[in-house]
Protein backbone atom coordinates (compact mmCIF):
# COMPACT_ATOMS: atom_id res chain seq x y z
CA UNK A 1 66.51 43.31 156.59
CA UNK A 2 65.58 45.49 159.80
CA UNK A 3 62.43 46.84 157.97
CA UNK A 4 61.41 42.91 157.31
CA UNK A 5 61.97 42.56 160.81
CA UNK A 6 59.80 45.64 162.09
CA UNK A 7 57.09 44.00 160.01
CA UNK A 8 57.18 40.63 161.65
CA UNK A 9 57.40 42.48 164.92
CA UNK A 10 54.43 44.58 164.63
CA UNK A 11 52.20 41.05 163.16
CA UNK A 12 53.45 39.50 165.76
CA UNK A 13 52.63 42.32 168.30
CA UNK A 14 49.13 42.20 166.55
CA UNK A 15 48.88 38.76 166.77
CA UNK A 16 49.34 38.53 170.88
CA UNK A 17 47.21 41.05 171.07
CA UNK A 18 44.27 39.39 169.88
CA UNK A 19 45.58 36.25 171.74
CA UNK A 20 44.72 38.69 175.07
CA UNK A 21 41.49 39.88 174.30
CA UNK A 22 40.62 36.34 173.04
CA UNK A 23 40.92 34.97 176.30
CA UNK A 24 39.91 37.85 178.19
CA UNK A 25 36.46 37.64 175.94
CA UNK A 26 36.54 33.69 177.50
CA UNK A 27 37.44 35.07 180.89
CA UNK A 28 34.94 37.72 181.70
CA UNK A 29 32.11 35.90 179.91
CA UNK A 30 32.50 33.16 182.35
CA UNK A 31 33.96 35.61 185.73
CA UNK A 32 32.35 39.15 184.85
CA UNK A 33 34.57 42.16 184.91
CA UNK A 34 34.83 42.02 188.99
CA UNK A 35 35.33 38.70 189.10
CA UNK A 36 38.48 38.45 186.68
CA UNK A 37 42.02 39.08 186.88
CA UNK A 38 45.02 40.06 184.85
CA UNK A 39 46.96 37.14 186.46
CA UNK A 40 44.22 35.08 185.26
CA UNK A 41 44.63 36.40 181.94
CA UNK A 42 48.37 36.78 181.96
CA UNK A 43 48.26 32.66 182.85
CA UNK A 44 46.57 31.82 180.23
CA UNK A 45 48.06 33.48 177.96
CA UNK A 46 51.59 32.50 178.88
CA UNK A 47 52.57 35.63 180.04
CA UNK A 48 53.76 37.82 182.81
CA UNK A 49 51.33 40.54 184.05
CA UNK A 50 53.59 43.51 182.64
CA UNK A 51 53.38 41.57 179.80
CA UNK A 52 49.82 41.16 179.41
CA UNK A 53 49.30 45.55 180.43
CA UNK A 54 52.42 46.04 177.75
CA UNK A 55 49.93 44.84 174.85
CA UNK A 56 46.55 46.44 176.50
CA UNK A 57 47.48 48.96 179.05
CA UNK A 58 45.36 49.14 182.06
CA UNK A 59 42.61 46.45 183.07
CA UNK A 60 39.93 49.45 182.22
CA UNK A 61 41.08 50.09 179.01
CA UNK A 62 41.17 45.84 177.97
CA UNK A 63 37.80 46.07 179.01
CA UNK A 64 36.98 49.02 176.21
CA UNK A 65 38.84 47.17 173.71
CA UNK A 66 36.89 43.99 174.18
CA UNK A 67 33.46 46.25 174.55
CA UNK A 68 34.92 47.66 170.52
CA UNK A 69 35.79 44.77 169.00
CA UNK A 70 32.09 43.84 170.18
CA UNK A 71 30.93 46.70 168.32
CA UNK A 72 33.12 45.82 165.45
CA UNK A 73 30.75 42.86 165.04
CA UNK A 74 27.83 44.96 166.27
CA UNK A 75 24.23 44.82 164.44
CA UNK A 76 24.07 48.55 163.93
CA UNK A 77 26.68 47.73 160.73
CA UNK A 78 23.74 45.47 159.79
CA UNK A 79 20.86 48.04 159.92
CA UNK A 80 23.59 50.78 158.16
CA UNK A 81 23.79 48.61 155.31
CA UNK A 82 20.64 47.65 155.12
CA UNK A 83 19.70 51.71 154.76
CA UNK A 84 22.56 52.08 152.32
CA UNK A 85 21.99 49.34 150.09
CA UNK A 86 18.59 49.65 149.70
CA UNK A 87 18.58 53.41 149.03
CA UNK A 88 15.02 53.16 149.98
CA UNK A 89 12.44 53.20 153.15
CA UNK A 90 12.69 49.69 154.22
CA UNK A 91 9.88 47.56 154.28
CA UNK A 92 8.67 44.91 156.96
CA UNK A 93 10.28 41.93 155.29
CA UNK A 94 13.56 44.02 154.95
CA UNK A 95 13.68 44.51 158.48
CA UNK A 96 12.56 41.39 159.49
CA UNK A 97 15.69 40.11 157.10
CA UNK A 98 17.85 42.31 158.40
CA UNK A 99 17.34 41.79 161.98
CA UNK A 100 17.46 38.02 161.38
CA UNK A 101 21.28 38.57 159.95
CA UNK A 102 21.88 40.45 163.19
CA UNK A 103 20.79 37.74 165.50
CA UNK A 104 22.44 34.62 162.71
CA UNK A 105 25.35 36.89 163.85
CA UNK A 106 25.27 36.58 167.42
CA UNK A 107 24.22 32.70 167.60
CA UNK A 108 27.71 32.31 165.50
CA UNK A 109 29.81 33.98 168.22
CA UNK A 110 28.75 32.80 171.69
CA UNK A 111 31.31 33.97 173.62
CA UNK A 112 31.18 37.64 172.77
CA UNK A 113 27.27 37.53 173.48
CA UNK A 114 28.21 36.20 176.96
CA UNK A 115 30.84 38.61 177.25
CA UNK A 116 28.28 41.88 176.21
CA UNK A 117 25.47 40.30 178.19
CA UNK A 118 27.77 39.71 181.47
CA UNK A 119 29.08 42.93 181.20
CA UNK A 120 25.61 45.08 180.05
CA UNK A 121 24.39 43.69 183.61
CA UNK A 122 26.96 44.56 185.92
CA UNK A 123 27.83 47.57 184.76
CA UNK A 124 23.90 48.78 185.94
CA UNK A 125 26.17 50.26 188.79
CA UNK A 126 27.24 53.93 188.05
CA UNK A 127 30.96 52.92 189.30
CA UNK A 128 31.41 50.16 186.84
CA UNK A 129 34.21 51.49 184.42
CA UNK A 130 31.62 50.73 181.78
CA UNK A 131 28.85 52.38 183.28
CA UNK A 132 28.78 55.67 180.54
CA UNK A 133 29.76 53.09 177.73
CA UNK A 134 27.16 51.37 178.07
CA UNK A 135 24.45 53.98 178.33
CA UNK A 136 25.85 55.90 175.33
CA UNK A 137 25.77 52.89 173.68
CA UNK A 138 22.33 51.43 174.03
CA UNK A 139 21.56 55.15 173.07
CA UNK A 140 22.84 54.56 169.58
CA UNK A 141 20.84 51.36 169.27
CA UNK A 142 18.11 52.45 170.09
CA UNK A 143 18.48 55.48 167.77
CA UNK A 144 19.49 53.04 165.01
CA UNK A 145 16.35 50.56 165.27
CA UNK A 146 14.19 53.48 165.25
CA UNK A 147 15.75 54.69 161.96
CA UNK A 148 14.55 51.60 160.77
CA UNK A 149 11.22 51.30 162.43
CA UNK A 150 9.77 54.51 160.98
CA UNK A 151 9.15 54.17 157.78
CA UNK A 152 7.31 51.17 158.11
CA UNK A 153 4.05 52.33 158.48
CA UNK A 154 2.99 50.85 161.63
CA UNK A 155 0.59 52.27 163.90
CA UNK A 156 2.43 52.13 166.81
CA UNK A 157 5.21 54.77 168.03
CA UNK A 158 8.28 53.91 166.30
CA UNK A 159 10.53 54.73 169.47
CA UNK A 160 8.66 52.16 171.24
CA UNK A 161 8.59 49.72 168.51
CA UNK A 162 12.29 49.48 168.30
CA UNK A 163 12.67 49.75 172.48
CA UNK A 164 10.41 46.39 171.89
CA UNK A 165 12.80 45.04 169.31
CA UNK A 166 15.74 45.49 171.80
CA UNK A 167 14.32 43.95 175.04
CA UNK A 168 13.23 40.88 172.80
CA UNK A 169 16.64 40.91 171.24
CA UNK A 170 18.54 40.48 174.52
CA UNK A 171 16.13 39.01 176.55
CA UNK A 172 16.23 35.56 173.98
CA UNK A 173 19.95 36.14 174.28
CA UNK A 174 20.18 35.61 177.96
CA UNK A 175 17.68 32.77 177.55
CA UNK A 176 20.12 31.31 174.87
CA UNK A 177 23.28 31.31 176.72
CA UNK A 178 21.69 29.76 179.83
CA UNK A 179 19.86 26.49 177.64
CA UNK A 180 21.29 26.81 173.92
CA UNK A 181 20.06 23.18 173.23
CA UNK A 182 16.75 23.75 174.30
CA UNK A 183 16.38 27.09 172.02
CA UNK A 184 16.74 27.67 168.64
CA UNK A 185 17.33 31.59 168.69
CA UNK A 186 17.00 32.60 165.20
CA UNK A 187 13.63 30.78 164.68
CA UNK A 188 12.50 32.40 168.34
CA UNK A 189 13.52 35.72 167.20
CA UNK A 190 11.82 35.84 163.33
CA UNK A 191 8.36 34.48 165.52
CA UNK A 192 8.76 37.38 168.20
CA UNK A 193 9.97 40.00 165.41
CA UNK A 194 6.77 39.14 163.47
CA UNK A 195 4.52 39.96 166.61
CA UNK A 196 5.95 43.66 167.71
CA UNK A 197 6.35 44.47 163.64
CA UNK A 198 2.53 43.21 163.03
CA UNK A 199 3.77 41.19 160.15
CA UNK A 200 0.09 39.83 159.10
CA UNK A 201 -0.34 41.66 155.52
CA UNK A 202 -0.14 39.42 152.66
CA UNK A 203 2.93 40.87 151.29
CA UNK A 204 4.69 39.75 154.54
CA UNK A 205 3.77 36.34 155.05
CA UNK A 206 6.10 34.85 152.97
CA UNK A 207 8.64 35.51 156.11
CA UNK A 208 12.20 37.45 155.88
CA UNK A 209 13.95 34.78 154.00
CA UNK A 210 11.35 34.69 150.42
């Protein structure tokens, strides 16, 4: 009977815990890190403050847990696969596809683009507890969409292909959260991934999703 109960105490621990960074994602999306609060957070969540840093420790270490479960969800998995699966050099139409699931997964989850975008920005500032996150981060990226840029074949430098794909990526993003009616980002994305990749042989016309 006590081990039954250990289990229902640790699903239940597990279970407020991603109640927290739930609303903390809704919190600093709409605040940014500076502007939010863990007796913000511990309201609505129910909970006292020493509640709220008993699940998630400090307010700088929430913030890396939110940042992960970002990555968790991160397009890099996408581009792995795609390397794995394929055992092959990717072509233009498998990027384009797999670039397209990336972005289909980032329309699906506002909130944690808001969060990541809020967050990329402010932490710009070296003292922003997210400052070296950040830059090892968008290292990785860009290390990852290279990967996938060079054996495509395209005359340009592959670095600066996928430093293209990035600033595209995010930039549609930011236009997203501010008007989503007025943009449909996966259609924006396939016409602006089709320009930087030079999609115009015949092969590739047929767009990522033939």
């Amino acid at each position: 009977m006590s081990g039954t109960a250990g289990v229902v105490g640790r699903v239940r621990r597990g279970d407020r815990r991603g109640q927290i960074l739930g609303e903390a994602i809704r919190i600093i999306g709409r605040r940014g890190y500076y502007g939010f609060s863990v007796q913000e957070l511990a309201d609505g969540c129910g909970l006292t403050v020493a509640g709220v840093l008993h699940h998630v420790g400090t307010k700088e270490k929430l913030l890396i847990a939110l940042l992960e479960e970002r990555d968790r969800r991160d397009s890099e998995a996408v581009i792995e696969q795609l390397e794995h699966e394929l055992g092959r050099v990717p072509t233009v139409v498998d990027a384009r596809r797999a670039l397209c699931t990336v972005v289909a997964r980032n329309e699906a989850q506002p909130e944690i683009v808001r969060l990541h975008t809020m967050l990329r920005s402010e932490s710009l500032y070296r003292e922003h507890p997210a400052y070296e996150y950040f830059r090892d981060r968008e290292a990785r990226v860009l290390d990852a969409f290279t990967r996938m840029v060079e054996g495509l074949g395209l005359p340009d430098d592959p670095r600066s292909v996928a430093r293209h794909l990035i600033a595209t990526m995010t930039g549609l993003e930011e236009q997203w959260l501010r008007c989503p009616d007025d943009i449909d980002l996966v259609a924006e994305w396939d016409r602006a991934a089709a320009r930087i990749l030079g999609c115009v042989r015949r092969s590739d016309r047929r767009g990522p999703h033939s």
